[in-house]
N, C-alpha and C. Protein backbone atom coordinates (compact mmCIF):
# COMPACT_ATOMS: atom_id res chain seq x y z
N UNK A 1 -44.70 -5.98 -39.89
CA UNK A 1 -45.62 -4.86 -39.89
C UNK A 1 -46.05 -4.47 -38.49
N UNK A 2 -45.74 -5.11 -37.40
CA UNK A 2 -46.20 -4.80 -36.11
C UNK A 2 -45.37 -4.33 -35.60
N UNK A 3 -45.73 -3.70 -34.24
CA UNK A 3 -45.23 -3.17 -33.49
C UNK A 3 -45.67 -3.32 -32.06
N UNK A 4 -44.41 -3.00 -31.06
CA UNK A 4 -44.99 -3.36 -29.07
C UNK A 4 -44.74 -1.79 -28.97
N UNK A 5 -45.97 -1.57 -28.25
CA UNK A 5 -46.35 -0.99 -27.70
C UNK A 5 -45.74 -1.12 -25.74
N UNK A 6 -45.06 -0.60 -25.19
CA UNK A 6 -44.59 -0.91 -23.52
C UNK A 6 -45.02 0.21 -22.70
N UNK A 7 -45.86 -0.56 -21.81
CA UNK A 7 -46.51 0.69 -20.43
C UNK A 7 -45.85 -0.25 -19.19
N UNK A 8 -45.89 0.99 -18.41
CA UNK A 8 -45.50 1.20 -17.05
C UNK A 8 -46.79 1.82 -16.32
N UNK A 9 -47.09 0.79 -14.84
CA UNK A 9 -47.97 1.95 -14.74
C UNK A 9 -47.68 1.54 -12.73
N UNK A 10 -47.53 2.47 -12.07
CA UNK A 10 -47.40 2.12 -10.55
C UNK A 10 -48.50 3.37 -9.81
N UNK A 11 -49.23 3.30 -9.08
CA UNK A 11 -49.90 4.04 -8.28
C UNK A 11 -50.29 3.25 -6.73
N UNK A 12 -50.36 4.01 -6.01
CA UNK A 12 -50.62 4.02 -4.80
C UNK A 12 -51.68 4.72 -4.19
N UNK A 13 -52.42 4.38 -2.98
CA UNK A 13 -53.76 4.58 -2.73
C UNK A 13 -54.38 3.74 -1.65
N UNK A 14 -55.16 4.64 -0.56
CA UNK A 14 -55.91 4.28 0.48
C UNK A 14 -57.17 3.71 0.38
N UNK A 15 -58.02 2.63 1.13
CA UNK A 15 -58.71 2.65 1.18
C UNK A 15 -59.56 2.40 2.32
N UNK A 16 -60.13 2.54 2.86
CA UNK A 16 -61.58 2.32 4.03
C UNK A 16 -61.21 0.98 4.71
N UNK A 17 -61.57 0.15 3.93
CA UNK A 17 -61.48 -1.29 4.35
C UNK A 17 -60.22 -1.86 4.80
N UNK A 18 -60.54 -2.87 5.35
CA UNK A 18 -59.45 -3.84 6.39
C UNK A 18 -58.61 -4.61 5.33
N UNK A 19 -57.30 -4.82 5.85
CA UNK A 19 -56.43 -5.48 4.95
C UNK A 19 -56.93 -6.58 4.05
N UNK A 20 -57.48 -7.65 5.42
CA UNK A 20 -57.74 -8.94 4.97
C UNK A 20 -58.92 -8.81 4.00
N UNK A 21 -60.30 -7.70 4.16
CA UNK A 21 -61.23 -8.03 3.18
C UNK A 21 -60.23 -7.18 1.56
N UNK A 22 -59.09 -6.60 2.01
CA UNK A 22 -58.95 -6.20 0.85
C UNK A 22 -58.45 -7.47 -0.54
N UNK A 23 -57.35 -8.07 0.31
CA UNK A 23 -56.76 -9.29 0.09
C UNK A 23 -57.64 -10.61 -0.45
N UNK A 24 -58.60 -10.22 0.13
CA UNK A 24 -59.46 -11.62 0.07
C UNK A 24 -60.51 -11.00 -1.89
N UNK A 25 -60.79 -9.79 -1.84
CA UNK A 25 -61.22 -9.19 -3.30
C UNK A 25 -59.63 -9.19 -4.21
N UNK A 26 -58.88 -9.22 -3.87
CA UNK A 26 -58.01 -9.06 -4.98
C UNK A 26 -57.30 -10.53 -5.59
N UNK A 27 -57.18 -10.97 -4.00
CA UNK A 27 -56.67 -12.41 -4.67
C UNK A 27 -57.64 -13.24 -5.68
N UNK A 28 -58.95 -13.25 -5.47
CA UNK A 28 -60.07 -13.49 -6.07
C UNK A 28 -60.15 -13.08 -7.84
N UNK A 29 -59.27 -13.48 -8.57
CA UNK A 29 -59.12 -13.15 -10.03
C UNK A 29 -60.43 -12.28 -10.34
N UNK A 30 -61.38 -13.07 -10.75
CA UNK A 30 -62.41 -12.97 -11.47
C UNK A 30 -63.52 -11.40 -10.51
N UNK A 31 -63.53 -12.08 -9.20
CA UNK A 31 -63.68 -10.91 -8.28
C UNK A 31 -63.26 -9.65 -8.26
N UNK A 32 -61.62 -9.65 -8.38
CA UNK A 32 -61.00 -8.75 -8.81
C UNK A 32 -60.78 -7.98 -10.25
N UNK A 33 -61.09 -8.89 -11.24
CA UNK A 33 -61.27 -8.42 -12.59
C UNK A 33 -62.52 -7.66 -12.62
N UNK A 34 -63.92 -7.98 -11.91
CA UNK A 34 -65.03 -7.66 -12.17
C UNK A 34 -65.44 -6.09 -12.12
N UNK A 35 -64.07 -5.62 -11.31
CA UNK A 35 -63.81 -3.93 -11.63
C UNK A 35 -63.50 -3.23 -13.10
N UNK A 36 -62.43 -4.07 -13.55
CA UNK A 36 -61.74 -3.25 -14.17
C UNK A 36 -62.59 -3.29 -15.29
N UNK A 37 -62.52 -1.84 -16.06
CA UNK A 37 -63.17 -1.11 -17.50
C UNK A 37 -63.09 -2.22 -18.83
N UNK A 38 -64.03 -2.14 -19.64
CA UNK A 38 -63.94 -2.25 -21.03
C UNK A 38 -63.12 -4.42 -20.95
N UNK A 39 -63.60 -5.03 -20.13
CA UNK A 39 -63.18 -6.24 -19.85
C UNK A 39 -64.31 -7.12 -20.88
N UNK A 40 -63.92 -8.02 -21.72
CA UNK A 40 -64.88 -8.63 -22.36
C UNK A 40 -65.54 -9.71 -21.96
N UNK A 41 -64.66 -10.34 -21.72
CA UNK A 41 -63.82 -11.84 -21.05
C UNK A 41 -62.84 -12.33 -20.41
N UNK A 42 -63.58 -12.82 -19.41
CA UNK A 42 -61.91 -12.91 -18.17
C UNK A 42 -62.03 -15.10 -18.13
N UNK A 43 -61.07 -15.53 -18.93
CA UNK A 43 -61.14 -16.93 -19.54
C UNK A 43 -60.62 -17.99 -18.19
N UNK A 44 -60.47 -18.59 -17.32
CA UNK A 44 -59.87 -19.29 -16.83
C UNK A 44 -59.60 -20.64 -17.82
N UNK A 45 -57.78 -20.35 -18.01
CA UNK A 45 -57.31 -21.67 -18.33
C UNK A 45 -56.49 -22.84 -17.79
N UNK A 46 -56.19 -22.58 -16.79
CA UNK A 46 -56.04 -23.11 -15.82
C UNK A 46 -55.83 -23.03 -13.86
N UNK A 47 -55.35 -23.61 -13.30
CA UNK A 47 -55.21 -23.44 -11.96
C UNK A 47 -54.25 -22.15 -11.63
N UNK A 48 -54.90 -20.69 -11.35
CA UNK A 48 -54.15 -19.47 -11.22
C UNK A 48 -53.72 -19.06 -12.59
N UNK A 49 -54.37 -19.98 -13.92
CA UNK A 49 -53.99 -18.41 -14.69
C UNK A 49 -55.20 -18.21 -15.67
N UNK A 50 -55.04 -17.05 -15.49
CA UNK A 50 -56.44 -16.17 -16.47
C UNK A 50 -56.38 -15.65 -18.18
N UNK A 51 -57.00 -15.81 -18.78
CA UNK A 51 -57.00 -15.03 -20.15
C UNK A 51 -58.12 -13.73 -20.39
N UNK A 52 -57.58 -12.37 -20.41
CA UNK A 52 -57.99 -11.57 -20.10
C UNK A 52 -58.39 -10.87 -21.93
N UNK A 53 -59.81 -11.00 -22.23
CA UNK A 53 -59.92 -10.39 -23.63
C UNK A 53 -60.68 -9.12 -22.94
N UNK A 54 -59.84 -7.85 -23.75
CA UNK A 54 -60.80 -6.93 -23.83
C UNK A 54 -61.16 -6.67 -24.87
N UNK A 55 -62.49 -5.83 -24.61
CA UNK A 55 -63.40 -4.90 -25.76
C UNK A 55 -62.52 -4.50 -26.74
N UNK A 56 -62.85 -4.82 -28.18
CA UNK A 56 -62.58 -4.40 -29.58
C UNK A 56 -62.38 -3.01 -29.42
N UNK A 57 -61.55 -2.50 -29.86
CA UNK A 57 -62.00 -0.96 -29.96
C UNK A 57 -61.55 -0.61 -31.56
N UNK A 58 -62.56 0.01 -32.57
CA UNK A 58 -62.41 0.30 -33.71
C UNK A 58 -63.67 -0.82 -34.44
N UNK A 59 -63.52 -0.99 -35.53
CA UNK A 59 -64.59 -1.14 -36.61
C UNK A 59 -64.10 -2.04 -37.82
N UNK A 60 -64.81 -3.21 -37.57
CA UNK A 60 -64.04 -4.34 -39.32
C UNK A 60 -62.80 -4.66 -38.99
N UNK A 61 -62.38 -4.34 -40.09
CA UNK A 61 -60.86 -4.39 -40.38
C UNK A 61 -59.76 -3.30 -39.50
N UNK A 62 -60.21 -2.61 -39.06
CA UNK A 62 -59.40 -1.96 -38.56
C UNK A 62 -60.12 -1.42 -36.77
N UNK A 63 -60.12 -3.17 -36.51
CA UNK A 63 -60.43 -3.11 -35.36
C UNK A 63 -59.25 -3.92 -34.27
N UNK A 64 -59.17 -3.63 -33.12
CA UNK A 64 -58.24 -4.11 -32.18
C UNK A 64 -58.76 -5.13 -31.12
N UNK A 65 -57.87 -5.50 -30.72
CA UNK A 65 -58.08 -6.97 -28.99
C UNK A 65 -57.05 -7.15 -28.84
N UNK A 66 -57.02 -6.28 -27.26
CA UNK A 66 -55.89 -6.65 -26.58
C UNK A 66 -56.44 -8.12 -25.90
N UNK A 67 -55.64 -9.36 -25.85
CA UNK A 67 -55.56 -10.82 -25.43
C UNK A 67 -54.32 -10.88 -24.75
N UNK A 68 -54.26 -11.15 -23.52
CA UNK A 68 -53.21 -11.79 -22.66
C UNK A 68 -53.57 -12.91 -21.73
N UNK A 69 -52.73 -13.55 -20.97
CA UNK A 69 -52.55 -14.27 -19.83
C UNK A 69 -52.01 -14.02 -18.98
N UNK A 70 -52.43 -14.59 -17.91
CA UNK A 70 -51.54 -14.27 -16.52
C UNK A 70 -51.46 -15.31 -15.63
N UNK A 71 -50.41 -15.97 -15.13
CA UNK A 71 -50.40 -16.74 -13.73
C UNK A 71 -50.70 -16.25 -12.40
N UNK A 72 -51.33 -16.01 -11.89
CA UNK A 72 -51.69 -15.41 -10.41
C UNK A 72 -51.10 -16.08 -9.60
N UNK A 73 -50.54 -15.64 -8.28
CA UNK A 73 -49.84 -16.07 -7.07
C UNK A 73 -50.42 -14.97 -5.80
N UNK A 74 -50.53 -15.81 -4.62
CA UNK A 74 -51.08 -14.71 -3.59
C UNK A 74 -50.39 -15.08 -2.79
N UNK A 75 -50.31 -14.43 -1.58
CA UNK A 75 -49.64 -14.99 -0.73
C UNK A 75 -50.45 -14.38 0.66
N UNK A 76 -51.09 -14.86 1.72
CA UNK A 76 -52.12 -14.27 2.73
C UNK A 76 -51.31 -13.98 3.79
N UNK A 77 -50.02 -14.44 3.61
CA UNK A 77 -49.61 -14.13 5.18
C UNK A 77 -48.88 -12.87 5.17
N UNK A 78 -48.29 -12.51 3.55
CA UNK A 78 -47.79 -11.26 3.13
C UNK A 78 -48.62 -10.13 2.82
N UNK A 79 -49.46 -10.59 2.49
CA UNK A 79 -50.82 -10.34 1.38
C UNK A 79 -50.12 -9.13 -0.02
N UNK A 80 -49.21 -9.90 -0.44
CA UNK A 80 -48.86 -9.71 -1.76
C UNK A 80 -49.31 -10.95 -2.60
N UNK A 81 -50.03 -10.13 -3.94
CA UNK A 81 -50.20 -11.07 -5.39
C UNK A 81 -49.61 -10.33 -6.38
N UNK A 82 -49.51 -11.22 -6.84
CA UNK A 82 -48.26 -10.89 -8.32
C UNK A 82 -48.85 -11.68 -9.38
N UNK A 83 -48.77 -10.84 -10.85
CA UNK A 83 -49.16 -11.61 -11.92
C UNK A 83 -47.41 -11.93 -12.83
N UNK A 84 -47.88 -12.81 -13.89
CA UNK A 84 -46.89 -13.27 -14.77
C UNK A 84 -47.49 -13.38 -16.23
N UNK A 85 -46.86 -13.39 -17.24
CA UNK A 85 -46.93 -13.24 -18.38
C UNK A 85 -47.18 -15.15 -18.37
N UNK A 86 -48.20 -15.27 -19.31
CA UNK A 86 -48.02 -17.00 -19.58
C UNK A 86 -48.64 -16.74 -21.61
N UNK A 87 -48.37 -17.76 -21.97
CA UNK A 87 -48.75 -18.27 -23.49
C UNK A 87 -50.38 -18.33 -23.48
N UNK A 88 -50.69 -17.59 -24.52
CA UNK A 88 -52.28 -17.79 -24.75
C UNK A 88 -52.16 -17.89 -26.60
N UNK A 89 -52.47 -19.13 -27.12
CA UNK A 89 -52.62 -19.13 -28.38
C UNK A 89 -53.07 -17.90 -29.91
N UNK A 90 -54.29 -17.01 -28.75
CA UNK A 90 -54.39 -15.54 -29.41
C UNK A 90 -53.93 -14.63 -28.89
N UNK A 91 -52.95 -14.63 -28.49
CA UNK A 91 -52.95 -13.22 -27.06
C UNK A 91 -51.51 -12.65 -28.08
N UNK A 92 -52.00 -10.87 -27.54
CA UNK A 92 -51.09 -10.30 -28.18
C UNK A 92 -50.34 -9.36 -27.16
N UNK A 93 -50.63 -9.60 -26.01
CA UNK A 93 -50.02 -8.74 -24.84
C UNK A 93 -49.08 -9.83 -23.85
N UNK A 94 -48.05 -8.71 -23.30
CA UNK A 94 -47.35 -9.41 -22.12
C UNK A 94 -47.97 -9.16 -21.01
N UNK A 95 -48.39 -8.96 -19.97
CA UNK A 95 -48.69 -7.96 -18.58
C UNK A 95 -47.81 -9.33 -17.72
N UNK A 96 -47.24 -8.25 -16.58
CA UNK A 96 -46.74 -8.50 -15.15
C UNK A 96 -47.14 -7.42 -14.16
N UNK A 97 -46.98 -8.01 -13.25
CA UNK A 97 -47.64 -6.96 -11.87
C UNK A 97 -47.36 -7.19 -10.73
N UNK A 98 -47.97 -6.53 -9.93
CA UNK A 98 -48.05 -6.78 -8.52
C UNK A 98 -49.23 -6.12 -7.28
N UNK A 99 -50.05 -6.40 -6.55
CA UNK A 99 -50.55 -5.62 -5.42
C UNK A 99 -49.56 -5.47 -3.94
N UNK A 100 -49.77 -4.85 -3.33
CA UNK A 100 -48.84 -4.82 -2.16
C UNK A 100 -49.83 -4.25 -1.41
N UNK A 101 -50.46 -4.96 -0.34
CA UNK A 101 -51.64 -4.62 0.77
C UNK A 101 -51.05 -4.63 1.86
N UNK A 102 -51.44 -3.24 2.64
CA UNK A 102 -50.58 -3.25 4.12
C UNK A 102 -51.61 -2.18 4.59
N UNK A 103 -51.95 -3.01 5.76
CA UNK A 103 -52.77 -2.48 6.65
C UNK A 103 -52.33 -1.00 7.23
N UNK A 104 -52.99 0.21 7.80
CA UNK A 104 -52.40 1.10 7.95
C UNK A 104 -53.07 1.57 9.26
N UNK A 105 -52.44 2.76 10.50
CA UNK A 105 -52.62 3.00 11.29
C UNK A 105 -54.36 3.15 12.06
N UNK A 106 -54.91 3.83 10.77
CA UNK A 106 -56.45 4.25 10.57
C UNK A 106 -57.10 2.77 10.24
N UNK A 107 -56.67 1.09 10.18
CA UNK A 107 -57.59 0.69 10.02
C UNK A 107 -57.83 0.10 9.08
N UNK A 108 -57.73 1.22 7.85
CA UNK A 108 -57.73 0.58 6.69
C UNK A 108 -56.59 0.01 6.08
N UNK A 109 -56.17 0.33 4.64
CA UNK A 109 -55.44 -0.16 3.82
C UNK A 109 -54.60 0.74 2.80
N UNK A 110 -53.55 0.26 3.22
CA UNK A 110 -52.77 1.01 1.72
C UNK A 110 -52.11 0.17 0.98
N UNK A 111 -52.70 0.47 -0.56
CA UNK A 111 -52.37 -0.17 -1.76
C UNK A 111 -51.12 0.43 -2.40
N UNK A 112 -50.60 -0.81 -3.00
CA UNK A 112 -49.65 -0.02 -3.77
C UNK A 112 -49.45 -1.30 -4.80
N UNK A 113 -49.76 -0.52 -6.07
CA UNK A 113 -50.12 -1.14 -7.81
C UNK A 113 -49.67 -1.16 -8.51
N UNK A 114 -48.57 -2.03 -9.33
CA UNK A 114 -47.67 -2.14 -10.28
C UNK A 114 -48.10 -3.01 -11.43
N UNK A 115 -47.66 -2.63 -13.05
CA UNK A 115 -48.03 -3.40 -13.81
C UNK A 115 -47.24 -2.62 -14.68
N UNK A 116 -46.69 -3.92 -16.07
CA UNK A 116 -45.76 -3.90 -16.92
C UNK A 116 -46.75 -4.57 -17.95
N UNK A 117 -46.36 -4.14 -18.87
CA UNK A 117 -47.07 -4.55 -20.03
C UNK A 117 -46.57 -4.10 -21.45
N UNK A 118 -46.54 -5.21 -22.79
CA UNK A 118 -46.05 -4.79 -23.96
C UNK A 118 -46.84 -5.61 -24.55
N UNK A 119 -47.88 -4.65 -25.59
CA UNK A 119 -48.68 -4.96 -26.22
C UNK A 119 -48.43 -4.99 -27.72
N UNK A 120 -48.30 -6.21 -28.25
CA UNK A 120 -47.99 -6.07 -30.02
C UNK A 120 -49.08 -6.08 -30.87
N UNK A 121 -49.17 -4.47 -31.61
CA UNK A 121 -50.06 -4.28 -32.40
C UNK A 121 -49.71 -4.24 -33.94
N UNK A 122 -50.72 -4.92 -34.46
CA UNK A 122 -50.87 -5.41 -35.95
C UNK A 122 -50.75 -4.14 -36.72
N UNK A 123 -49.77 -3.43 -36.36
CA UNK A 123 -50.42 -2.03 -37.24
C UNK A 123 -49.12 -1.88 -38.33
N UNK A 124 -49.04 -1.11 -39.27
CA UNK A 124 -47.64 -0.57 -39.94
C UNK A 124 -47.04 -0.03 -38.55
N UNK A 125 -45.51 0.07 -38.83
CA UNK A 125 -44.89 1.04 -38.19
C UNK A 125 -45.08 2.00 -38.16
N UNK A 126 -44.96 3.03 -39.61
CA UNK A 126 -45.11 4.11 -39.51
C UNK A 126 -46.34 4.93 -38.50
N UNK A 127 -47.11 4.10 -38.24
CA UNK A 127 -48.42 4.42 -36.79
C UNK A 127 -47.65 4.88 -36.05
N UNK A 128 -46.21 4.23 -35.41
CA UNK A 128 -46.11 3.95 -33.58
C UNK A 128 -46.49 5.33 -33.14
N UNK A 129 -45.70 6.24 -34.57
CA UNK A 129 -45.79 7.66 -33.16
C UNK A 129 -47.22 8.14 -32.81
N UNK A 130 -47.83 7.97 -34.02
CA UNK A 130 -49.03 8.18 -33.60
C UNK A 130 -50.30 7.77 -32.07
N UNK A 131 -49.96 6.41 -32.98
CA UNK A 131 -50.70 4.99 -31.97
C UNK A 131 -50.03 5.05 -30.48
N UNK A 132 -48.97 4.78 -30.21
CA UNK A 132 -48.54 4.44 -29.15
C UNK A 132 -48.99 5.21 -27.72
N UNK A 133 -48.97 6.64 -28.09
CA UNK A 133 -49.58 7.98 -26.85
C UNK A 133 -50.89 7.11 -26.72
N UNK A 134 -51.63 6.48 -27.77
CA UNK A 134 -53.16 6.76 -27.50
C UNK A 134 -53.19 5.45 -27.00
N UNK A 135 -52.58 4.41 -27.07
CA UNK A 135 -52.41 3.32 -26.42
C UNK A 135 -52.38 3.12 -25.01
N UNK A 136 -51.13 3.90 -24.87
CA UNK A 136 -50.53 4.64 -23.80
C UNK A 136 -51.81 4.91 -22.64
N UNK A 137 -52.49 5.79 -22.63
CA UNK A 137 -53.07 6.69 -22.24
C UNK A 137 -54.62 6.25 -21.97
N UNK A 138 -55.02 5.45 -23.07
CA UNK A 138 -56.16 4.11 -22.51
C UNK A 138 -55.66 3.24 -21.18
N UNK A 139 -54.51 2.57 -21.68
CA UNK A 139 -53.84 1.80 -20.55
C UNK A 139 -54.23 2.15 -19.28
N UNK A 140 -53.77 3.13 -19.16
CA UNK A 140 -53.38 4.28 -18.11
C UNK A 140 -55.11 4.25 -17.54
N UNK A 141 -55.64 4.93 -18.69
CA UNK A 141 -57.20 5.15 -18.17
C UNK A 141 -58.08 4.16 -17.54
N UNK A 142 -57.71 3.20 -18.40
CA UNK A 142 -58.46 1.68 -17.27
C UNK A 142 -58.28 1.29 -16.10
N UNK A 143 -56.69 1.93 -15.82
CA UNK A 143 -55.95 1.56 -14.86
C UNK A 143 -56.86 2.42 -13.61
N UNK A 144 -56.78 3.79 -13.66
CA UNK A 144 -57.24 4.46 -13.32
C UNK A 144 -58.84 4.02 -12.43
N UNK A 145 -59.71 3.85 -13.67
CA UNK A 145 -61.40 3.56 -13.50
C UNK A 145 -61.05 2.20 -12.64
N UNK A 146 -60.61 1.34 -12.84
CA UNK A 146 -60.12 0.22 -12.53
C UNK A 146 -60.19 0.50 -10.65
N UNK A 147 -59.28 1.37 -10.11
CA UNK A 147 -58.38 1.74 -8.90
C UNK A 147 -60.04 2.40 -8.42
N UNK A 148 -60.35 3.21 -9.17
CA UNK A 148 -61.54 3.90 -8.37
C UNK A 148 -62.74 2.95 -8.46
N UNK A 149 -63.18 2.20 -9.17
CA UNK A 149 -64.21 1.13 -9.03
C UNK A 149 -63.69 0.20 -7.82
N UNK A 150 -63.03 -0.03 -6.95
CA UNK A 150 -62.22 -0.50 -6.28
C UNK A 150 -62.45 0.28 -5.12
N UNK A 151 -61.99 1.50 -4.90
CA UNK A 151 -61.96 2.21 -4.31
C UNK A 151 -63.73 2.17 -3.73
N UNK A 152 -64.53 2.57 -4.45
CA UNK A 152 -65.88 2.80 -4.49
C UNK A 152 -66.16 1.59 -3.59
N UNK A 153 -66.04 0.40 -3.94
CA UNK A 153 -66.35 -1.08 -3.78
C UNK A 153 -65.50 -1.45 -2.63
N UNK A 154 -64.53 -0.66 -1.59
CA UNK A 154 -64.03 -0.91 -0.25
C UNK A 154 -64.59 -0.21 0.49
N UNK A 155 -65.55 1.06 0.43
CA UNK A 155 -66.11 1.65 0.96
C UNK A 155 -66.75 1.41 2.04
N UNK A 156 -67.50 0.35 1.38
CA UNK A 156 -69.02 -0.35 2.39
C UNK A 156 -67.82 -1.11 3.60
């Protein structure tokens, strides 16, 4: 009766601040999670990897939770971090990723944001066509609020 749901999402983007304080907020899981939208629970289960529950969205029975994991890796001398898909007993999502921080002429920083993700939802099939755009398009939107809460928060 289920179905995956698969996003793509890559954007790129400046910010104010210096490489290293950027690096030093992103490698920082929990630091770095503390941006992103509609986050319920950000679980540490072990050394570099996270369990990420978000907010229910819907009502009873016909309510949703996206649940994943991730292995985190940083690297300071590159200042690339990358996530990985790991096993979470409730988790119904894959996510992979990446940041790519590179200092830029002005000082600051340019980002560049990758993430893969396939989310399996409990729904009939006959939904996907429906469901999937609106899936889609949340994704997208967190991603978004996510980048500009970020943005806002390199400012200072």
């Amino acid at each position: 009766m289920a179905f995956d749901v698969s996003i793509e999402i890559s954007k790129s983007f400046s910010v104010e601040a210096n490489a290293d304080a950027v690096f030093k907020v992103l490698a920082d899981v929990p630091d770095s999670a503390s941006h992103f939208p509609k986050l319920a629970n950000l679980v540490k289960e072990s050394e570099n990897v996270y369990r990420w529950e978000m907010e229910k969205i819907g009502a009873g029975a016909a309510s949703l939770q996206t649940i994943y994991a991730c292995e985190y890796n940083s690297d300071a001398a590159t200042r690339n971090i990358t996530w990985k898909p790991t096993k979470t007993a409730d988790g119904n999502g894959q996510v992979s990723g990446a940041w790519k921080i590179t200092e830029n002429a002005n000082g600051g920083t340019d980002l560049e944001f990758s993430t893969q993700a396939t989310l399996t939802l409990p729904l009939p099939k006959l939904t996907r066509g429906m469901v999937s755009p609106v899936v889609k398009t949340e994704f997208e939107t967190m991603v978004d609020k996510y980048i500009s809460n970020l943005s806002s928060a390199f400012k200072a």
